[in-house]
N, C-alpha and C. Protein backbone atom coordinates (compact mmCIF):
# COMPACT_ATOMS: atom_id res chain seq x y z
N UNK A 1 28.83 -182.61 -2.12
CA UNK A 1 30.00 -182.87 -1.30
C UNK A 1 31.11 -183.43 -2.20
N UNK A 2 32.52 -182.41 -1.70
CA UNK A 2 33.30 -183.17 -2.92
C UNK A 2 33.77 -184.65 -2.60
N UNK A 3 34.17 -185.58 -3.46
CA UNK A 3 34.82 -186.57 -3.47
C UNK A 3 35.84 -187.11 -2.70
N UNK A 4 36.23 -188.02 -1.45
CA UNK A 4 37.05 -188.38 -0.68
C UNK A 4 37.87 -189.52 -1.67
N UNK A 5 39.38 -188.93 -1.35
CA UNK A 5 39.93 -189.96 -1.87
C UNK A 5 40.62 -191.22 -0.83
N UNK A 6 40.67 -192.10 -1.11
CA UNK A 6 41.15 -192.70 0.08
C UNK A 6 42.78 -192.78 0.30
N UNK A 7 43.39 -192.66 -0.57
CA UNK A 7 44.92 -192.33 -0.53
C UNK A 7 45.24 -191.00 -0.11
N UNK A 8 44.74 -189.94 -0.40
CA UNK A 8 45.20 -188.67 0.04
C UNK A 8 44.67 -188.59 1.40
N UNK A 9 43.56 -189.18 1.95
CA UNK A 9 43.35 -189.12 3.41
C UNK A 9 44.09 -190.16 4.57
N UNK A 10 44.71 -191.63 3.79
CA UNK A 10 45.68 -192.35 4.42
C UNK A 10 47.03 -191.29 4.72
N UNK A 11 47.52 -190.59 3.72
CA UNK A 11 48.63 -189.83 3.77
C UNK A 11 47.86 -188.65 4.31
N UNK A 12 47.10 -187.74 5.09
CA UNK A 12 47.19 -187.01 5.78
C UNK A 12 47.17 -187.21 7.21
N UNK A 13 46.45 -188.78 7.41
CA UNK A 13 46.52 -189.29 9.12
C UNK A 13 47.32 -189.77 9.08
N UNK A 14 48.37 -190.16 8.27
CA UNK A 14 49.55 -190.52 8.50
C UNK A 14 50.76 -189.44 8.74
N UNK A 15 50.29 -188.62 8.63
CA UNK A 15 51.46 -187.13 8.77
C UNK A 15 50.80 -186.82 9.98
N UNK A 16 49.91 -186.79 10.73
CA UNK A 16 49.52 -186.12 12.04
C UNK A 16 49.43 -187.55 12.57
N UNK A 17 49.19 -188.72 12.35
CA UNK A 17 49.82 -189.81 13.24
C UNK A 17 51.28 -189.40 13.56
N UNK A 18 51.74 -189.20 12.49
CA UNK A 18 53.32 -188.90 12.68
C UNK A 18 53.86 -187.69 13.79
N UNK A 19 53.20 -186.76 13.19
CA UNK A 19 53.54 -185.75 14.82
C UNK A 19 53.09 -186.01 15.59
N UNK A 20 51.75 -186.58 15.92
CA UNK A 20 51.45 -186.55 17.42
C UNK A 20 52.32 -188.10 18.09
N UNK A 21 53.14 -188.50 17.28
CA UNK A 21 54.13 -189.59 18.17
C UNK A 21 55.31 -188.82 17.98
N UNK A 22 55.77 -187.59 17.24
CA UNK A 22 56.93 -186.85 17.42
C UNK A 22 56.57 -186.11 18.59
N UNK A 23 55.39 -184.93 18.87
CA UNK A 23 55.16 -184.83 19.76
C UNK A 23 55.10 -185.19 21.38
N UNK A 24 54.31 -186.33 21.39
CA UNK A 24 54.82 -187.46 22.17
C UNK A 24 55.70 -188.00 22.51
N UNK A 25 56.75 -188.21 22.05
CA UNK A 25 57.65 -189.45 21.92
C UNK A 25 58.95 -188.45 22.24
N UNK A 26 58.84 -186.99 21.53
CA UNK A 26 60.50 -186.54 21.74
C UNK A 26 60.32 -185.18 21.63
N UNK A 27 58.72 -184.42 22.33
CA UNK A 27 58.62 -182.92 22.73
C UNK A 27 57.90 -182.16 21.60
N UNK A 28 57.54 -181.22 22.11
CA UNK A 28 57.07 -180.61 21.06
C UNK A 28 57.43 -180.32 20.11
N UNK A 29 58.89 -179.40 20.18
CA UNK A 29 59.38 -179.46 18.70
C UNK A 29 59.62 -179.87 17.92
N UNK A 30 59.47 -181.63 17.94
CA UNK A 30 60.01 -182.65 17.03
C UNK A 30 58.34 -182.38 16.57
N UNK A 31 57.28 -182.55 17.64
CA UNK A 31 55.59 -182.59 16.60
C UNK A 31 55.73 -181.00 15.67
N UNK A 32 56.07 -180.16 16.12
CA UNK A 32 56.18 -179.15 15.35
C UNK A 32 56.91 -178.73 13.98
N UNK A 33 57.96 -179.41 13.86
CA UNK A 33 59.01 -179.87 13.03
C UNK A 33 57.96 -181.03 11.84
N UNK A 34 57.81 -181.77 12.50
CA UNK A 34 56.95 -183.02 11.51
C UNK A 34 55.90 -182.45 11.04
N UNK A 35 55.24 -181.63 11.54
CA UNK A 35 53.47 -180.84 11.08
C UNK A 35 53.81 -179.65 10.10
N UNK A 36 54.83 -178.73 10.70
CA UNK A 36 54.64 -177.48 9.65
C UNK A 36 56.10 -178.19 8.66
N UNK A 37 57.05 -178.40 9.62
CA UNK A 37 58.69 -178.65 8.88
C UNK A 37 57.99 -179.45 7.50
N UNK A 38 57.23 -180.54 7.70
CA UNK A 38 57.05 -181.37 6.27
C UNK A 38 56.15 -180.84 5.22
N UNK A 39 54.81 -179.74 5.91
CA UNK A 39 54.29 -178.79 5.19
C UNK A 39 54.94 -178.07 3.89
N UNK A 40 56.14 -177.40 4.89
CA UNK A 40 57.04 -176.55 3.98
C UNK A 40 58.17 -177.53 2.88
N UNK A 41 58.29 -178.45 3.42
CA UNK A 41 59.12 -179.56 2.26
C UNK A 41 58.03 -179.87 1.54
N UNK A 42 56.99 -180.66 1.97
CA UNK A 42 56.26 -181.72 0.69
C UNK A 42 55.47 -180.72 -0.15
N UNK A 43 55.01 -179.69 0.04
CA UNK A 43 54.26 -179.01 -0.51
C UNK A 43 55.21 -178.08 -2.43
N UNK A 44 56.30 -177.78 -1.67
CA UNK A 44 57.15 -177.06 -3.12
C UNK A 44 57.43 -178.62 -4.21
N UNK A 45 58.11 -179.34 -3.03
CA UNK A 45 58.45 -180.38 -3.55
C UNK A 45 57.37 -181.03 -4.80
N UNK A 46 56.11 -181.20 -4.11
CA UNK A 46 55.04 -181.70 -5.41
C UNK A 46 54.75 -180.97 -6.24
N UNK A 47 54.85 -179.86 -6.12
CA UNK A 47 54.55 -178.33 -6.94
C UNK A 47 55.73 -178.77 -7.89
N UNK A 48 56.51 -178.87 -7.44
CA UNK A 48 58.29 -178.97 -8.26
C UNK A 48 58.26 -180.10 -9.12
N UNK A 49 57.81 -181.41 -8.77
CA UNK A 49 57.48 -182.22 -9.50
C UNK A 49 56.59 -182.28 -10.66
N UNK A 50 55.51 -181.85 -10.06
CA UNK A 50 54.22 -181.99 -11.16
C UNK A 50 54.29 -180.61 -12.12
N UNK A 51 55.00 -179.58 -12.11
CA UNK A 51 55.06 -178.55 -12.86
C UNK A 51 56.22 -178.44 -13.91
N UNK A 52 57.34 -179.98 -13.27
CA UNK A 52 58.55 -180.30 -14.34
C UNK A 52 58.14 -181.71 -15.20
N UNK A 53 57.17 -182.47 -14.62
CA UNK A 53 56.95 -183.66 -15.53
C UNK A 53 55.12 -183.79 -15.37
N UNK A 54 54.31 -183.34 -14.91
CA UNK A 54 53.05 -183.92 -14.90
C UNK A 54 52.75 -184.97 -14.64
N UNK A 55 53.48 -185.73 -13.98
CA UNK A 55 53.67 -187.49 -13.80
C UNK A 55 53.03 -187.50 -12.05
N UNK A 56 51.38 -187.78 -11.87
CA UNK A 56 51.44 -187.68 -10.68
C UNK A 56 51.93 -188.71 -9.78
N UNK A 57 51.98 -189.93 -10.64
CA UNK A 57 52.65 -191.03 -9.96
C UNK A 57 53.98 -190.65 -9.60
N UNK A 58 54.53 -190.19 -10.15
CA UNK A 58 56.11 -189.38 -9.22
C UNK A 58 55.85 -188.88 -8.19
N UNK A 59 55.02 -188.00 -8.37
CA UNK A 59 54.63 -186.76 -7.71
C UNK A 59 54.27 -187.48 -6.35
N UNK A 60 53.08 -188.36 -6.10
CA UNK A 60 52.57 -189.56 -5.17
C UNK A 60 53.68 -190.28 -4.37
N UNK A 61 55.10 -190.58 -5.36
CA UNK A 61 55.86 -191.02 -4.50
C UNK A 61 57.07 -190.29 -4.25
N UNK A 62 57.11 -189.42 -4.51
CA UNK A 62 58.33 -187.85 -3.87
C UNK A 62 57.12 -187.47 -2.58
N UNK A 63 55.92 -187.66 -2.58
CA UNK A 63 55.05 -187.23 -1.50
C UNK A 63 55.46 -188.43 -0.14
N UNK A 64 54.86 -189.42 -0.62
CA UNK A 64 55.35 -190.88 0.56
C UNK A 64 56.83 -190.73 0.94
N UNK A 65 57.66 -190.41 -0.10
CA UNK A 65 59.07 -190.98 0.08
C UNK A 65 59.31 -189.77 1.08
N UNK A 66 59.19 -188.50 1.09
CA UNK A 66 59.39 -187.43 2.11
C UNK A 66 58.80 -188.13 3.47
N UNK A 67 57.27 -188.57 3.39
CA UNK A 67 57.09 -188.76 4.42
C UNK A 67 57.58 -190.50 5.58
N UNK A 68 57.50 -191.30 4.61
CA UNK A 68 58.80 -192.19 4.97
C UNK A 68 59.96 -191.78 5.55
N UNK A 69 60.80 -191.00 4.98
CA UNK A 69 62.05 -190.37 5.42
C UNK A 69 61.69 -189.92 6.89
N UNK A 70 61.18 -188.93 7.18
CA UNK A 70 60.61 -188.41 7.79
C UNK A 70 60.30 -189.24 9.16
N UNK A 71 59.65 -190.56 8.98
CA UNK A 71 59.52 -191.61 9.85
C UNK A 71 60.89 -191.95 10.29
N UNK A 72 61.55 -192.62 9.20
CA UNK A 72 62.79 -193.23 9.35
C UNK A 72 63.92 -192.61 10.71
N UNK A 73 63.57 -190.70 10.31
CA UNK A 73 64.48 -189.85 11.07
C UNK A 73 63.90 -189.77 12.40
N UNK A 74 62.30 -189.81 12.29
CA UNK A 74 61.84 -189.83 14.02
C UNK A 74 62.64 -191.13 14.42
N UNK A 75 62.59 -192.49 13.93
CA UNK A 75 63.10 -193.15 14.85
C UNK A 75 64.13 -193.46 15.16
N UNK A 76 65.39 -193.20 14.26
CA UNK A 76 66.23 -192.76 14.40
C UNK A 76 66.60 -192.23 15.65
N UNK A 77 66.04 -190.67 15.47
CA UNK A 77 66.28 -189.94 16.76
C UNK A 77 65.95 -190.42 17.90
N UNK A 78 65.00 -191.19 18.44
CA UNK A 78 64.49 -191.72 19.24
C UNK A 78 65.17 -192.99 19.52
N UNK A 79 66.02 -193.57 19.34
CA UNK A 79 66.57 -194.90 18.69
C UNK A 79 68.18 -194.25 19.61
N UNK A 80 68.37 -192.66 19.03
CA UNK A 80 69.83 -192.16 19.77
C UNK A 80 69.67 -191.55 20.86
N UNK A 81 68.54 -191.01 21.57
CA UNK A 81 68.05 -190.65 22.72
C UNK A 81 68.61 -191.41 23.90
């Protein structure tokens, strides 16, 4: 069985914590937006990072900092509702 890391699994229940209170909180398309929308950002984005510097500690926090943002804008929106 491979190896669990405990940081990469905090940051994946933290991205589907995150939609299912976008979901919740302000319709589906906001959970839909947060699940695939951050898919398609964080995913080039670390690719983009780690293939221009190899630095995964960048890489780790261009990953959080998307998904931070990300928070910030759910409540935001929810905040102007």
């Amino acid at each position: 069985m491979p190896k669990i890391y405990p940081e990469a699994l905090a940051y994946c229940i933290l991205w589907a914590a995150l939609a299912v209170a976008g979901f919740m909180l302000a319709g589906w398309q906001a959970g839909a937006l947060l699940s695939v929308g951050l898919f398609l950002i964080v995913m080039p984005a670390s690719a983009l990072v780690l293939t221009r510097t190899g630095n995964f500690v960048a890489e780790r926090a261009v990953r959080w900092g998307i998904l931070v943002v990300a928070a910030i804008l759910l409540a935001s929106f929810l905040d102007l509702r």
